[in-house]
PDB file of N, CA and C in Angstrom:
ATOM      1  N   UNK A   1       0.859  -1.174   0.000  1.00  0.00           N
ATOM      2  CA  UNK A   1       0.000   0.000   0.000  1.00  0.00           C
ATOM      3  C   UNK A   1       0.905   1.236   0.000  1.00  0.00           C
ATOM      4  N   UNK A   2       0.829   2.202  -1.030  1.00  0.00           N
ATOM      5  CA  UNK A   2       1.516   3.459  -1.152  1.00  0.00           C
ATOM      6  C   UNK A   2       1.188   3.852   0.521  1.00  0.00           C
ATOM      7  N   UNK A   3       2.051   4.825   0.641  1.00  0.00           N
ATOM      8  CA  UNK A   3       2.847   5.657   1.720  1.00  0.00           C
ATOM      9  C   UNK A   3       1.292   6.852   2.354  1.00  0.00           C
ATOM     10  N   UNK A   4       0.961   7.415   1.077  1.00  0.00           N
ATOM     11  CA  UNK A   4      -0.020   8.728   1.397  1.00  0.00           C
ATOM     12  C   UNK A   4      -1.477   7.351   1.719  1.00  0.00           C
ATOM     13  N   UNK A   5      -2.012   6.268   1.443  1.00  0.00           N
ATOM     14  CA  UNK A   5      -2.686   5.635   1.885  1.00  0.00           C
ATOM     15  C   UNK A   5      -2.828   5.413   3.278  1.00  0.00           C
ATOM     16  N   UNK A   6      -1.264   4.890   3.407  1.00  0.00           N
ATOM     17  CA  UNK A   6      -1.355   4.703   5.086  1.00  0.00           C
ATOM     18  C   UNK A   6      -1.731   5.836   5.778  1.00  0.00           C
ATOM     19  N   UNK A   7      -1.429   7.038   5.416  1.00  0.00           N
ATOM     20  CA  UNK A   7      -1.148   7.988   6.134  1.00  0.00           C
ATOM     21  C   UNK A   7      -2.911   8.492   6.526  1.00  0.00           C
ATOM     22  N   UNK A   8      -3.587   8.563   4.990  1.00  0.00           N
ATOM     23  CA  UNK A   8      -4.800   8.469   5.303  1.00  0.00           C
ATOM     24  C   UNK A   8      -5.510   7.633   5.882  1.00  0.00           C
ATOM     25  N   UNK A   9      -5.240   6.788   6.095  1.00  0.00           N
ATOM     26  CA  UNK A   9      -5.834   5.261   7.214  1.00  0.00           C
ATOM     27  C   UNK A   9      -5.499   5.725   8.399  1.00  0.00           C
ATOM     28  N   UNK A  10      -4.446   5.872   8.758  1.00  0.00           N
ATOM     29  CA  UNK A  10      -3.800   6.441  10.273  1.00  0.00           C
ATOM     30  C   UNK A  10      -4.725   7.843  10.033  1.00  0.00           C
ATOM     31  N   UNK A  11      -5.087   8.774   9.859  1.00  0.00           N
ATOM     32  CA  UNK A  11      -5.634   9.961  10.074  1.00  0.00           C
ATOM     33  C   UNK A  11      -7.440   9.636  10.270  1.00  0.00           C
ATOM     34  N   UNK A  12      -8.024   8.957   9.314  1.00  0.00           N
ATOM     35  CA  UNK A  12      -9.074   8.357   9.920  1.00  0.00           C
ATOM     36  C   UNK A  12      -9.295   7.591  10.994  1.00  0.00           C
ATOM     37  N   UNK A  13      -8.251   6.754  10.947  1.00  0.00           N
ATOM     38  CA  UNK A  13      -8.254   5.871  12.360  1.00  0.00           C
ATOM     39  C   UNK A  13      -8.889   7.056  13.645  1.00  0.00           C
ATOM     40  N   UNK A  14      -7.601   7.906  13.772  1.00  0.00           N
ATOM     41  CA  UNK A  14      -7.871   8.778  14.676  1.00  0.00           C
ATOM     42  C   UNK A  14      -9.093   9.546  15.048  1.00  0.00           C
ATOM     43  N   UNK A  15      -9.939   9.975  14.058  1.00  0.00           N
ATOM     44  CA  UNK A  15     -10.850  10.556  14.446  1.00  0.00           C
ATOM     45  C   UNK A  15     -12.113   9.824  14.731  1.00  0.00           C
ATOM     46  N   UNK A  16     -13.110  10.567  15.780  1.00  0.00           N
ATOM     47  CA  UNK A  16     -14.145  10.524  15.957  1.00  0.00           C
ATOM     48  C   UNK A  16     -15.247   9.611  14.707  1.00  0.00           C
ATOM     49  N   UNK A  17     -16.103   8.774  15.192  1.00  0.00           N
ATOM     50  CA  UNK A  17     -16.557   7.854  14.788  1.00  0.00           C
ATOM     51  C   UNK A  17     -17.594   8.931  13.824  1.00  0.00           C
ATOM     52  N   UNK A  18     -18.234   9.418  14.916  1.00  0.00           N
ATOM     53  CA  UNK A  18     -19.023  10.664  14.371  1.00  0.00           C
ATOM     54  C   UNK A  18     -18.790  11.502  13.557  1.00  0.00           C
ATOM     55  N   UNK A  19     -17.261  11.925  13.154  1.00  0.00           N
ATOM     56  CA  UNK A  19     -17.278  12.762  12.137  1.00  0.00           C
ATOM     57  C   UNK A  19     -16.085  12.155  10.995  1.00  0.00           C
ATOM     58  N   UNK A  20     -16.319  10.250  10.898  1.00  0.00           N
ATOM     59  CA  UNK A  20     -15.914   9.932  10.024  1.00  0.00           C
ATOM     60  C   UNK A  20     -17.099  10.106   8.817  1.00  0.00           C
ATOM     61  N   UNK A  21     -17.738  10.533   9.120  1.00  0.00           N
ATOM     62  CA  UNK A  21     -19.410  10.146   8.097  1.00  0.00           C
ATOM     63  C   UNK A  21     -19.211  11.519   7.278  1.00  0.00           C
ATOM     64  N   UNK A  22     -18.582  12.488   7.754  1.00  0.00           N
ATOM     65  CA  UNK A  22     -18.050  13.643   7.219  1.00  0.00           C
ATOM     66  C   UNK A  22     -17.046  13.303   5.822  1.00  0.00           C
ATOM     67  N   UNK A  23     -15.902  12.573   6.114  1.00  0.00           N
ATOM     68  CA  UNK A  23     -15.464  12.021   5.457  1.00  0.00           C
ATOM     69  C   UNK A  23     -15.673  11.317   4.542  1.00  0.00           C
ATOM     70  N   UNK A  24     -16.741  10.703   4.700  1.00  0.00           N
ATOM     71  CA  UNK A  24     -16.963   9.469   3.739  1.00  0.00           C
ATOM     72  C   UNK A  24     -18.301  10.672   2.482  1.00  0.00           C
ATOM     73  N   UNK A  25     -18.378  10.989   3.453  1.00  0.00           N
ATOM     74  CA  UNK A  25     -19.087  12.010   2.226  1.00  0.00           C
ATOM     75  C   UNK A  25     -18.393  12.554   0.940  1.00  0.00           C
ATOM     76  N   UNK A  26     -17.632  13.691   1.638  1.00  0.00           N
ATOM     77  CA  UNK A  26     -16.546  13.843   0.981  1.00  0.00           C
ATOM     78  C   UNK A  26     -15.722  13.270  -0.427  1.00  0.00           C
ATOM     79  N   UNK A  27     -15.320  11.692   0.241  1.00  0.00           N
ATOM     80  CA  UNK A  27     -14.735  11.061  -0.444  1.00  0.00           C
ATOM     81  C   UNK A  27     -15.541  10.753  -1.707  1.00  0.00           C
ATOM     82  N   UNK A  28     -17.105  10.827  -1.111  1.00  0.00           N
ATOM     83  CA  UNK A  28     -17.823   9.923  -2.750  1.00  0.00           C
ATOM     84  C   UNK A  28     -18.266  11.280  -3.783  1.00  0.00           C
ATOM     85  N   UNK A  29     -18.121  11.965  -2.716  1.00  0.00           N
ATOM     86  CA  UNK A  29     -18.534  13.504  -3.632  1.00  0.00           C
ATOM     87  C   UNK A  29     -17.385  13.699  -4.725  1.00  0.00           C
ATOM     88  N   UNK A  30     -15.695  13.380  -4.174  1.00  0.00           N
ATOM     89  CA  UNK A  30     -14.578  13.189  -4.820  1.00  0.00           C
ATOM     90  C   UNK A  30     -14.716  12.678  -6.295  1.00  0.00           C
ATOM     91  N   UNK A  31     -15.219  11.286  -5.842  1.00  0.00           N
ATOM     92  CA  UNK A  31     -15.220  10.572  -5.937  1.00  0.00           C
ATOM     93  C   UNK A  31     -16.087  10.370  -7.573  1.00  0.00           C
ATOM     94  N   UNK A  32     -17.295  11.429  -7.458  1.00  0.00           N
ATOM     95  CA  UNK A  32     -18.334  11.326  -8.608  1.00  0.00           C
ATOM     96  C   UNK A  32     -17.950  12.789  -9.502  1.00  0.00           C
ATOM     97  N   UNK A  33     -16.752  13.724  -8.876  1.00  0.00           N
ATOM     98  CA  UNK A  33     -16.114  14.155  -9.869  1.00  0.00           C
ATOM     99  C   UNK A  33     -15.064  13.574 -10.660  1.00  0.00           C
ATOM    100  N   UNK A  34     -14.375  13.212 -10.129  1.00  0.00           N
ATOM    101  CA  UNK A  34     -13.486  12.603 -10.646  1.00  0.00           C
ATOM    102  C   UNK A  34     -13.852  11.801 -11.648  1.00  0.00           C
ATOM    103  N   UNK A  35     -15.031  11.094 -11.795  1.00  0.00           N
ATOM    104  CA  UNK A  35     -15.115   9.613 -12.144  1.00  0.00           C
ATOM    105  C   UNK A  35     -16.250  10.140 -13.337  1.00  0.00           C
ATOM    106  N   UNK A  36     -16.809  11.657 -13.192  1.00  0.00           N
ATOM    107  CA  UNK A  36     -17.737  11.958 -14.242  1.00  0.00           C
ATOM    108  C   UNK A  36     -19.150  11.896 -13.979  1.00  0.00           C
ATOM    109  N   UNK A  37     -19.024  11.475 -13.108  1.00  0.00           N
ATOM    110  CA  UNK A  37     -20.777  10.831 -13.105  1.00  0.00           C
ATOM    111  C   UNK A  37     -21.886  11.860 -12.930  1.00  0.00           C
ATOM    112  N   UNK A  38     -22.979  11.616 -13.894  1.00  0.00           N
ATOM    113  CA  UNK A  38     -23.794  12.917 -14.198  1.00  0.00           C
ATOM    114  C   UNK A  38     -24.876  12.361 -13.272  1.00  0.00           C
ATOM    115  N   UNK A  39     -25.550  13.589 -12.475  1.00  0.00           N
ATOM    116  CA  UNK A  39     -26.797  13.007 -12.029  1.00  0.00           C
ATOM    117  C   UNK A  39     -27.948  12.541 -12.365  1.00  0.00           C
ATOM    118  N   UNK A  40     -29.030  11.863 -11.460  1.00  0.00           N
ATOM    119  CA  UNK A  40     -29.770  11.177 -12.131  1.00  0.00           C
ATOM    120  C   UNK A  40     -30.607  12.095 -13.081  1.00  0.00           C
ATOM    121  N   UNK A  41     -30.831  11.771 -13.853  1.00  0.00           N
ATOM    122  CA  UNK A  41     -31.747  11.907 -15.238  1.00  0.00           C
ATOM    123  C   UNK A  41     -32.843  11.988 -14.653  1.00  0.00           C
ATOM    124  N   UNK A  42     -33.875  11.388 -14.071  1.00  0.00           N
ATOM    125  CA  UNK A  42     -35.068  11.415 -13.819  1.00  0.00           C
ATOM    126  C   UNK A  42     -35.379  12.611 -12.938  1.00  0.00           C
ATOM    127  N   UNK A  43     -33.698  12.810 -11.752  1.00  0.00           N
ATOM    128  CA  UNK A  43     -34.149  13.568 -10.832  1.00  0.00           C
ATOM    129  C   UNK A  43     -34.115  15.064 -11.901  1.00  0.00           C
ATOM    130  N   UNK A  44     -33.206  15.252 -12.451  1.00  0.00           N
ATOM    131  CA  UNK A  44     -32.906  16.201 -13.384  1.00  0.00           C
ATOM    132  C   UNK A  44     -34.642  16.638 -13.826  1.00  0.00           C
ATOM    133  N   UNK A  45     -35.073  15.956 -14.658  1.00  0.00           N
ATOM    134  CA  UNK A  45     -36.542  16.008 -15.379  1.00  0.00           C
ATOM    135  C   UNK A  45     -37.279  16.527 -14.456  1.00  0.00           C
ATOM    136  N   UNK A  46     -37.637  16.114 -13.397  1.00  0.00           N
ATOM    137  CA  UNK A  46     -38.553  16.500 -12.359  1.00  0.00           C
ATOM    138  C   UNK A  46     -38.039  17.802 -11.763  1.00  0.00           C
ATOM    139  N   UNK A  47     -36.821  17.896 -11.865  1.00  0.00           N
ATOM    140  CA  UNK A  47     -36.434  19.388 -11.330  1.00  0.00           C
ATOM    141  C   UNK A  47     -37.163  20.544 -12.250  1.00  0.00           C
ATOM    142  N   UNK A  48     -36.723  20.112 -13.401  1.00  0.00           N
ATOM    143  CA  UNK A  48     -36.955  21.044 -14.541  1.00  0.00           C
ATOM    144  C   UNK A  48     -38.047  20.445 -14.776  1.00  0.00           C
ATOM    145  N   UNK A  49     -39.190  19.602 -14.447  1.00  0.00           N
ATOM    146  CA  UNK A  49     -40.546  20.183 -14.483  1.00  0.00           C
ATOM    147  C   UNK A  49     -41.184  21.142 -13.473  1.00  0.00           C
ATOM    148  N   UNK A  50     -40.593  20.945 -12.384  1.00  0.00           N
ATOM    149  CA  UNK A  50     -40.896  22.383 -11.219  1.00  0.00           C
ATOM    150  C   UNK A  50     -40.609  23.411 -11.741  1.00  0.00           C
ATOM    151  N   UNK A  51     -39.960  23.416 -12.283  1.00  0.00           N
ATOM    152  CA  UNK A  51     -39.396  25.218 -12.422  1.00  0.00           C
ATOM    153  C   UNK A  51     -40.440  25.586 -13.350  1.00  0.00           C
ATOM    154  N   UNK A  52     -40.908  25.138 -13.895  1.00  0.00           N
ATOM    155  CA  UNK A  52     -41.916  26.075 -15.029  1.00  0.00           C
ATOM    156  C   UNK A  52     -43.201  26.322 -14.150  1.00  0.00           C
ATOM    157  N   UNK A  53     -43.548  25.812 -12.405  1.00  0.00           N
ATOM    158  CA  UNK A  53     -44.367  26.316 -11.952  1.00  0.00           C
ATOM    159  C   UNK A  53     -44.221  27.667 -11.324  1.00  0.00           C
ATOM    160  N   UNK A  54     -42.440  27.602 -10.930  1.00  0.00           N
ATOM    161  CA  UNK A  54     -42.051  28.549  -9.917  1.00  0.00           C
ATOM    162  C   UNK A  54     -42.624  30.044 -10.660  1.00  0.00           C
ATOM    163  N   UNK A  55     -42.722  30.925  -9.317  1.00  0.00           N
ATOM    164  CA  UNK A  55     -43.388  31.676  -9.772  1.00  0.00           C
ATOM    165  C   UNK A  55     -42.321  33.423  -9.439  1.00  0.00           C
ATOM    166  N   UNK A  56     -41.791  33.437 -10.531  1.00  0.00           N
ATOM    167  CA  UNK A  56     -40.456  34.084 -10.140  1.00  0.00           C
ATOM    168  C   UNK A  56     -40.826  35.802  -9.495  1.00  0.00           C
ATOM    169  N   UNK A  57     -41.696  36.277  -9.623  1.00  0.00           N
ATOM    170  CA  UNK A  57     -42.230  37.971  -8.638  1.00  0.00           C
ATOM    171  C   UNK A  57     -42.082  37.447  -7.200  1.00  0.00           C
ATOM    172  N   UNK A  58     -42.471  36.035  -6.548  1.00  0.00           N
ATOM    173  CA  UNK A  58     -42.890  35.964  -5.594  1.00  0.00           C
ATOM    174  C   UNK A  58     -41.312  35.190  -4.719  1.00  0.00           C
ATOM    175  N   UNK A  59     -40.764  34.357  -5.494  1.00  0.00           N
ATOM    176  CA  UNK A  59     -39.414  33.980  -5.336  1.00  0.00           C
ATOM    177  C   UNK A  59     -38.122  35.188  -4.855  1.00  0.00           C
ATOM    178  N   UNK A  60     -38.247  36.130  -5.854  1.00  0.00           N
ATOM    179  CA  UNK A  60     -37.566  37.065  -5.644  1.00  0.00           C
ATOM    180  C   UNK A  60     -36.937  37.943  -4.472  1.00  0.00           C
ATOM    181  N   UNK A  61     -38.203  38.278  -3.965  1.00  0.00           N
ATOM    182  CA  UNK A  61     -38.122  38.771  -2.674  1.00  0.00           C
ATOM    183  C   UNK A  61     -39.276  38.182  -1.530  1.00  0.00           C
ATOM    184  N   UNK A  62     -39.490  36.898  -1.021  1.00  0.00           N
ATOM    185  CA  UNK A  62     -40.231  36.563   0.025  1.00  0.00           C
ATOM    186  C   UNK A  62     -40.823  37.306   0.957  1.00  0.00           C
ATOM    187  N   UNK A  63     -40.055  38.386   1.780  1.00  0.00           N
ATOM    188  CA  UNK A  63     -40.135  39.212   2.809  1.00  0.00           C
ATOM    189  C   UNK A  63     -41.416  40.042   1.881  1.00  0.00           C
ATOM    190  N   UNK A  64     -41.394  40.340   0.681  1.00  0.00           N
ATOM    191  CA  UNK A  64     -42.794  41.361   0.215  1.00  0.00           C
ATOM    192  C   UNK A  64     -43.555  41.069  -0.378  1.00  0.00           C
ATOM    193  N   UNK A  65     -44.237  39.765  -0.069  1.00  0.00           N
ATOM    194  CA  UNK A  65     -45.389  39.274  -0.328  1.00  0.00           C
ATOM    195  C   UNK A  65     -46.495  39.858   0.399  1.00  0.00           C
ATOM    196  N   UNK A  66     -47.518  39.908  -0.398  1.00  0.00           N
ATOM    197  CA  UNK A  66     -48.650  40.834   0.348  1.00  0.00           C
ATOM    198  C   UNK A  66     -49.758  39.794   0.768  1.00  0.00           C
ATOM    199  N   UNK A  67     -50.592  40.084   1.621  1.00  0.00           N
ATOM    200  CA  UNK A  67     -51.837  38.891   2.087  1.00  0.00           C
ATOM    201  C   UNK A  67     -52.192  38.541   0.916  1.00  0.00           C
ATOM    202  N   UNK A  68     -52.269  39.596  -0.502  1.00  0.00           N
ATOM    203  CA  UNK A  68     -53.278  38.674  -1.862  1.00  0.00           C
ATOM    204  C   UNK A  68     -52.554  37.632  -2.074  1.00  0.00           C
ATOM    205  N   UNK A  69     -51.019  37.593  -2.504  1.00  0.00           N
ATOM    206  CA  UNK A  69     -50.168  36.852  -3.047  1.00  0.00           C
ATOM    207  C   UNK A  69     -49.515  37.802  -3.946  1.00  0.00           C
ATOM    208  N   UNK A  70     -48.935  36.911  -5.166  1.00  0.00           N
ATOM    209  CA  UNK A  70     -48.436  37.821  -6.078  1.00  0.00           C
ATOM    210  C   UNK A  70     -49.237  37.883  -7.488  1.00  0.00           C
TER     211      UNK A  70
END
């Protein structure tokens, strides 16, 4: 096992159980740049079918919405 491996094994070792989950996040987030990976398609679609409801006067500024709406 290369040298910077261990080193990262010994540095996880050390920490908190609790904020290895930090880490492991991290790593796959790394992990799905590196490697390319596009998100899901379906979730994509459904995003961009919301948005054609959003209703952008009222988005804009929240705080000045009036009792009618917008």
């Amino acid at each position: 096992m290369p040298a910077i491996k261990e080193k990262a094994f010994e540095l996880i070792e050390k920490m908190p159980d609790d904020k290895v989950v930090y880490i492991v996040n991290i790593m796959e987030n790394l992990d799905s740049l590196f490697n390319g990976t596009e998100p899901d398609e379906e979730k994509m679609q459904a995003y961009e079918n919301l948005k054609k409801y959003r209703r952008p006067a009222c988005t804009s500024n929240l705080l000045k919405i009036s009792r009618k709406g917008c």
